[in-house]
Protein backbone atom coordinates (compact mmCIF):
# COMPACT_ATOMS: atom_id res chain seq x y z
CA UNK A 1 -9.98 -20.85 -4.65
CA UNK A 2 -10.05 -19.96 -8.28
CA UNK A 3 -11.57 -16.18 -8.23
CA UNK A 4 -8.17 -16.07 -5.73
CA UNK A 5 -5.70 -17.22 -8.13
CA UNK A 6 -7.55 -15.53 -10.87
CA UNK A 7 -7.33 -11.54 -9.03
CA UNK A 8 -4.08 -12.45 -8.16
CA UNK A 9 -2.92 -12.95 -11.35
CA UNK A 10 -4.62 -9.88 -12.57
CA UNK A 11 -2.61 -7.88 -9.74
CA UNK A 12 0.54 -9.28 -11.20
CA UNK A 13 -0.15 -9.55 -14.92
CA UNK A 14 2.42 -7.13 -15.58
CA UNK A 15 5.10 -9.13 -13.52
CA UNK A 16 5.23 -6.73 -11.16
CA UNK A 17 2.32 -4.34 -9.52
CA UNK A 18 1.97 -0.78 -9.18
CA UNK A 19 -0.45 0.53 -6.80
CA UNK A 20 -1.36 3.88 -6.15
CA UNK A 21 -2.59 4.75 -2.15
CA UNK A 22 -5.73 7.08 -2.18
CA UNK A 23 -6.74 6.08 1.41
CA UNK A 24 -5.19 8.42 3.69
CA UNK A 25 -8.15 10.57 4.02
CA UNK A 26 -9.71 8.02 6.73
CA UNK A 27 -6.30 8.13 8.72
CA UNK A 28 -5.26 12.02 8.01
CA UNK A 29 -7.79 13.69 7.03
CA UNK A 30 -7.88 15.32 3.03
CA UNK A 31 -4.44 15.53 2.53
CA UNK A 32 -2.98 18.08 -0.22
CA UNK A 33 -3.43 16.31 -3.21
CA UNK A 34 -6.30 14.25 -2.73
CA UNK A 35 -9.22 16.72 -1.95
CA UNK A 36 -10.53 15.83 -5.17
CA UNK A 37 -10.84 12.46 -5.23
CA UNK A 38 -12.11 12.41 -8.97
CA UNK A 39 -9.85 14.70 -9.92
CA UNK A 40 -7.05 12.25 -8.44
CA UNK A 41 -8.17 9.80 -9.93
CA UNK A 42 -8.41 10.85 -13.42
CA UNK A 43 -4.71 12.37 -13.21
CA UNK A 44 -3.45 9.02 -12.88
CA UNK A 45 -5.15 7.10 -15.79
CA UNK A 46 -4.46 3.24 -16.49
CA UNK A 47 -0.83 3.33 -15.20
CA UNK A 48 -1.03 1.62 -12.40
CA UNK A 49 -2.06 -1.95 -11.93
CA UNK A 50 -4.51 -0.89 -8.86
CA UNK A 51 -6.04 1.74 -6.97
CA UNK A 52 -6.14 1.05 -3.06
CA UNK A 53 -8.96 3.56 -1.33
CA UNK A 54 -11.76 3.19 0.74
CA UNK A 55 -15.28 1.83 0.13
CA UNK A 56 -16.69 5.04 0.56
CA UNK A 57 -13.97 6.73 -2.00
CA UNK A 58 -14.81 3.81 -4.49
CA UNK A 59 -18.57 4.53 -4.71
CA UNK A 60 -17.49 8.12 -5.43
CA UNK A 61 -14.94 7.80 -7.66
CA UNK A 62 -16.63 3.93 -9.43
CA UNK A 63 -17.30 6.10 -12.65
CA UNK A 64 -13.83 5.29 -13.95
CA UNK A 65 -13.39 2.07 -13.65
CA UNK A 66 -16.04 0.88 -15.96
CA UNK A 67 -13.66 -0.08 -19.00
CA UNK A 68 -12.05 -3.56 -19.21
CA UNK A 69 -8.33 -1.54 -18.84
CA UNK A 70 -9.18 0.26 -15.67
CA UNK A 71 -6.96 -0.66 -12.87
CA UNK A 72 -7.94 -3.18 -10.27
CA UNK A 73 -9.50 -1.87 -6.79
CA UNK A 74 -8.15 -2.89 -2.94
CA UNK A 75 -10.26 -1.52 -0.37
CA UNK A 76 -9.36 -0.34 2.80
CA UNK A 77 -11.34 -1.95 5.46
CA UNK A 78 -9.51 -0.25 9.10
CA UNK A 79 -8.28 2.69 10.54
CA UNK A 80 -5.90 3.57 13.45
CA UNK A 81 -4.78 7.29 14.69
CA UNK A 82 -1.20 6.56 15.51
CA UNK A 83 -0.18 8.82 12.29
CA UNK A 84 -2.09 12.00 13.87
CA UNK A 85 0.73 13.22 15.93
CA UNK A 86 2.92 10.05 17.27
CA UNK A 87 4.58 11.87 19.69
CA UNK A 88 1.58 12.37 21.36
CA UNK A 89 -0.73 9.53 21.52
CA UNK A 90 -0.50 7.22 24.73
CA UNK A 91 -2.14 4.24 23.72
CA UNK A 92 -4.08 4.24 20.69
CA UNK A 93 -6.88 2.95 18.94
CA UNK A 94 -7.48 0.40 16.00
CA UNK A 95 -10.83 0.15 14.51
CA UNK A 96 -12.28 -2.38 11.62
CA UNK A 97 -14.20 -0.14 9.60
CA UNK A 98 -15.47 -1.88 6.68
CA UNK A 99 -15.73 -6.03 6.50
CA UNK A 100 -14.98 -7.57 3.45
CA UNK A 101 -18.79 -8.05 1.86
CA UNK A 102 -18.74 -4.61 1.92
CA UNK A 103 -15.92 -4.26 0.27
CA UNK A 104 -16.76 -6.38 -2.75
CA UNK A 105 -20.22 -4.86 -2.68
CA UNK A 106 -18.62 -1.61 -3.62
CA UNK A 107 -16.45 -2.86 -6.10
CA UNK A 108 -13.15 -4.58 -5.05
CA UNK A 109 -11.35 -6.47 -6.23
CA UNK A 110 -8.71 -7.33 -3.05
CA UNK A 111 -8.75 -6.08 0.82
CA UNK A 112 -6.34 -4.20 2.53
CA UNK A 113 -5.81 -4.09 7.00
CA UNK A 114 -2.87 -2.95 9.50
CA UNK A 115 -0.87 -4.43 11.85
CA UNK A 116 0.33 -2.58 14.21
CA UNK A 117 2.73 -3.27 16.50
CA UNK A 118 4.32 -1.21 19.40
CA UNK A 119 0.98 0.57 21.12
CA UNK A 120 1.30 1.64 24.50
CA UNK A 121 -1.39 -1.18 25.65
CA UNK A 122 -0.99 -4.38 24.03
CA UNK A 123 -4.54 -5.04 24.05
CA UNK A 124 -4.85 -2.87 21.25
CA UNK A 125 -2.40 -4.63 19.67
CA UNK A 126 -4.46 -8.09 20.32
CA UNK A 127 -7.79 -6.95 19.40
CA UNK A 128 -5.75 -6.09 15.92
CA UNK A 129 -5.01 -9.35 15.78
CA UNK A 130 -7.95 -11.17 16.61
CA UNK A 131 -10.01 -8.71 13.59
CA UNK A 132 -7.33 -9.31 11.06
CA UNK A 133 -7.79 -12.85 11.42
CA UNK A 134 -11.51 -12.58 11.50
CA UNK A 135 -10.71 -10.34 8.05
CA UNK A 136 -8.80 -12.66 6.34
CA UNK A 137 -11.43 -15.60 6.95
CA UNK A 138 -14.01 -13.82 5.68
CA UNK A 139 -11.22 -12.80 2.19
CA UNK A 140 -10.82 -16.98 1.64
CA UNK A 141 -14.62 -17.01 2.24
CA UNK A 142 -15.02 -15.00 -1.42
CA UNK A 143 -11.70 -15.93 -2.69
CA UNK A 144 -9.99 -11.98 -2.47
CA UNK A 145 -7.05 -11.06 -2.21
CA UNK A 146 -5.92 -10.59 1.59
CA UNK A 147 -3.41 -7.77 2.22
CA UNK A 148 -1.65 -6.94 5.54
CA UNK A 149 0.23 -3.93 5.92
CA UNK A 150 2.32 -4.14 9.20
CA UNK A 151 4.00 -1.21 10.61
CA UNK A 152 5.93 -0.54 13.60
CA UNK A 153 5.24 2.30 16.15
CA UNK A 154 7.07 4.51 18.58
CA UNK A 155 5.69 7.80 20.20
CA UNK A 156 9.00 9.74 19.08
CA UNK A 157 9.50 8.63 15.06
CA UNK A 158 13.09 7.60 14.16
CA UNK A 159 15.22 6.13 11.45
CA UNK A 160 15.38 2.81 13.31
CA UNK A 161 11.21 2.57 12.33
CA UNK A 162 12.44 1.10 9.04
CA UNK A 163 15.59 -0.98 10.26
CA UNK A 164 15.65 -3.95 8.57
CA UNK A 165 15.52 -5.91 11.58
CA UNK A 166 12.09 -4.10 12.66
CA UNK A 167 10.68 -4.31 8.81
CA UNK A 168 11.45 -8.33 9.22
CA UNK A 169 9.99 -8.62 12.66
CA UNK A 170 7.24 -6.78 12.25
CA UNK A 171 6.63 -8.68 8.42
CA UNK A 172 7.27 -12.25 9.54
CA UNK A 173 4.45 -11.58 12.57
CA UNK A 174 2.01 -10.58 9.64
CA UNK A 175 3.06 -13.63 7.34
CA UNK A 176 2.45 -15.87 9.91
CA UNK A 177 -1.27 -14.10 10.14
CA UNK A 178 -1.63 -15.82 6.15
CA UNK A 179 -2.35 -12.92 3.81
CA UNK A 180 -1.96 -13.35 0.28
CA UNK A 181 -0.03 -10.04 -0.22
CA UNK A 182 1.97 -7.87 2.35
CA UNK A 183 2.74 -3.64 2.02
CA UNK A 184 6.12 -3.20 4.21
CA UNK A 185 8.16 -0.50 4.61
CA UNK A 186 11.47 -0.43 2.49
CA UNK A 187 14.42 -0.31 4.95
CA UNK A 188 16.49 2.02 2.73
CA UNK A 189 19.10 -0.52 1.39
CA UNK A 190 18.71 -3.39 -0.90
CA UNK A 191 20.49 -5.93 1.22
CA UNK A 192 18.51 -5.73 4.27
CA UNK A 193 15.36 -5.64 2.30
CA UNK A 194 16.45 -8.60 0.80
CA UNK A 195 16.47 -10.39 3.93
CA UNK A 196 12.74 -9.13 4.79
CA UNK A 197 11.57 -10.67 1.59
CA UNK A 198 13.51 -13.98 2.54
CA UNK A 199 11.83 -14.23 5.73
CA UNK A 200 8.67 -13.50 4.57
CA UNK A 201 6.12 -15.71 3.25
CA UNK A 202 3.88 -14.04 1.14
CA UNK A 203 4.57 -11.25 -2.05
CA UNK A 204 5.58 -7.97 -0.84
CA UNK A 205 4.48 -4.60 -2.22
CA UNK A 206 6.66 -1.55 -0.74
CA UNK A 207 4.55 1.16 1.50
CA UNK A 208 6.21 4.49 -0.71
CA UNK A 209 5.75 6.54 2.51
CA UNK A 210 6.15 10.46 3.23
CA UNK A 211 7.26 12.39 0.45
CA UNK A 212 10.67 12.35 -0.34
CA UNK A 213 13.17 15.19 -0.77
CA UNK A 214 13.29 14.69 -4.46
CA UNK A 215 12.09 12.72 -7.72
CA UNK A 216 15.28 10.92 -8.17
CA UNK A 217 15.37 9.81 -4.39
CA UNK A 218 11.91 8.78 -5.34
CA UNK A 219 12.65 6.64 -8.76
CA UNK A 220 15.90 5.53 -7.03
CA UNK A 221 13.91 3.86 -4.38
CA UNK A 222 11.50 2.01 -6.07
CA UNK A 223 14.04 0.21 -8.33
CA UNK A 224 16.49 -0.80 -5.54
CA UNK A 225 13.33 -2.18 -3.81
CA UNK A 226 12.32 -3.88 -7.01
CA UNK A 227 15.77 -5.02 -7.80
CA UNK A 228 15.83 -6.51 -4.23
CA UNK A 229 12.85 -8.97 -4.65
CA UNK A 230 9.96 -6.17 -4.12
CA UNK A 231 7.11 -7.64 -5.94
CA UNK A 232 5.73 -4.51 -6.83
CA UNK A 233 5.18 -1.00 -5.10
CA UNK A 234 2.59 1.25 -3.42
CA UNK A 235 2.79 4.92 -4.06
CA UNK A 236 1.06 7.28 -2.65
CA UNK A 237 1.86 11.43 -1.80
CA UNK A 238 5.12 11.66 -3.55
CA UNK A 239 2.66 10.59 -6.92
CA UNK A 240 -0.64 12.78 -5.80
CA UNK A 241 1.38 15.75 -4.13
CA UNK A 242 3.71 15.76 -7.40
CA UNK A 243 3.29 18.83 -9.95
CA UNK A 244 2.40 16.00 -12.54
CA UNK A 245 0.48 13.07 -11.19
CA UNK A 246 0.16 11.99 -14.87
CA UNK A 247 3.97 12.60 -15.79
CA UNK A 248 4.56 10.57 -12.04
CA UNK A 249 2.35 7.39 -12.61
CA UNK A 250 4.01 6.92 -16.53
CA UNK A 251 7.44 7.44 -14.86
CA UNK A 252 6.58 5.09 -11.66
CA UNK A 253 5.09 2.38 -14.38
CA UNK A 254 8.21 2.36 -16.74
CA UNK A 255 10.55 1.73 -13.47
CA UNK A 256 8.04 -1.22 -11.99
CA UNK A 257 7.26 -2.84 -15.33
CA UNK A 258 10.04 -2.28 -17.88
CA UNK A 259 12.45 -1.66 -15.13
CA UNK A 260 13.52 1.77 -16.82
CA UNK A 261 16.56 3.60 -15.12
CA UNK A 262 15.81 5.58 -12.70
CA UNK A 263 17.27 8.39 -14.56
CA UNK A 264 15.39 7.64 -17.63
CA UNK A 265 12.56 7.88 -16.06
CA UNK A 266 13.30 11.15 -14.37
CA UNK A 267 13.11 12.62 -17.66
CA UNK A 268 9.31 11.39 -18.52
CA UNK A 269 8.54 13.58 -15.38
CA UNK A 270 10.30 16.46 -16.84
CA UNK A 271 8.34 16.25 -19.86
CA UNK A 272 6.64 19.96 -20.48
């Protein structure tokens, strides 16, 4: 399992990673912010340790990645609609879009799936199952990077989504699945995140999730998730839907890597 050992190394060269999200298009459509996926793309340089976005995206998108410091590249390989409206949907659908072959083919370097738990008909929930683990045979298969990204779901959203006791439920069923990496939700406090990452088994990268009131909020979260055992974070709209994706990723990189203030690093994003 060397080419394993050797992208996960790569992912955490740094100590800790920074990853930027890019693939909400296939679940929401082209959000503000990432219409131009060059553009995107470009705005955020070699901050971050990795880029997660579609197959698809990558082909589009492949021309900057061709230098030895470009950031490494998890694909997205599924899709659910639970985010359109989730007041609204009954029972909803999960789909395996892309296998892993195709996602090295087109350039990655790691994969990336969903769990979801709470769907109206729990055999949704069990075909999920039954693909991931198909998914992460086929990752040990090629030695890549297996990434689970387990979520709870209710048809009304509330604050009890991210309760720690959800976060470690719904993290301990996807560490039992064997992925190399997991992308949870941070439950807003570092003591009860702290007791997600001790019941988990594998590394855990933080999902950054809507966009947040404010940059501080932002910064604020991403250290206390770091400072309670986070092994890195994913970012996504409150980088891309920023005024300053550039200012964003520097700021985001000095927190995760050189574990800046977040204060300090509020500044570097107020840079003219």
């Amino acid at each position: 399992m060397s080419g394993l050992e050797i992208r996960l190394k790569r992912l955490f060269s740094r100590g800790k990673a920074f990853v930027v999200a890019l693939d909400h298009g296939l679940v929401m459509g082209p959000l503000k912010g990432i219409e131009n996926a060059m553009g995107v793309v470009k705005s955020i340089g070699n901050y971050p340790d990795a880029l997660q976005m579609t197959p698809a995206m990558l082909k589009v998108v492949e021309e900057n990645f061709y230098s030895r410091s470009s950031p490494m590249l998890i694909a997205r390989l599924d899709t659910a609609n639970v985010w359109r409206d989730a007041r609204k949907y009954d029972q909803g659908y999960y789909s395996l879009v892309y296998g892993v072959r195709e996602a090295i083919r087109a350039g990655a370097d790691a994969v990336v799936t969903y769990l979801v738990v709470g769907y109206g008909d729990d055999r949704v929930e069990g075909y999920n199952l039954e693909q991931l683990a198909k998914a992460r045979n086929e990752a040990n298969d090629y030695g890549i990077p297996f990434i689970i990204e387990p979520l709870f779901v209710r048809k009304e959203i509330t604050d009890s989504m991210k309760e720690a006791s959800v976060v470690k439920y719904v993290s301990r069923l996807a560490s039992e699945i064997g992925p190399d990496i997991l992308k949870v939700d941070y439950t807003g406090d570092k003591v009860g995140f702290a007791s997600v990452v001790e019941a988990s088994f594998a590394p855990i990268l933080i999902r950054g999730g809507p966009k947040t009131s404010n940059d501080l909020e932002f910064l604020k979260m991403l250290r206390d998730a770091i400072d309670a055992g986070a092994s890195g974070i994913t970012v996504g709209r409150n980088l891309w839907q920023s005024q300053n994706p550039t200012l964003v990723a520097q700021a985001v990189s000095k927190i995760v890597h050189d574990r800046m203030d977040p204060e300090n690093a509020l500044n570097i994003i107020k840079q003219k």
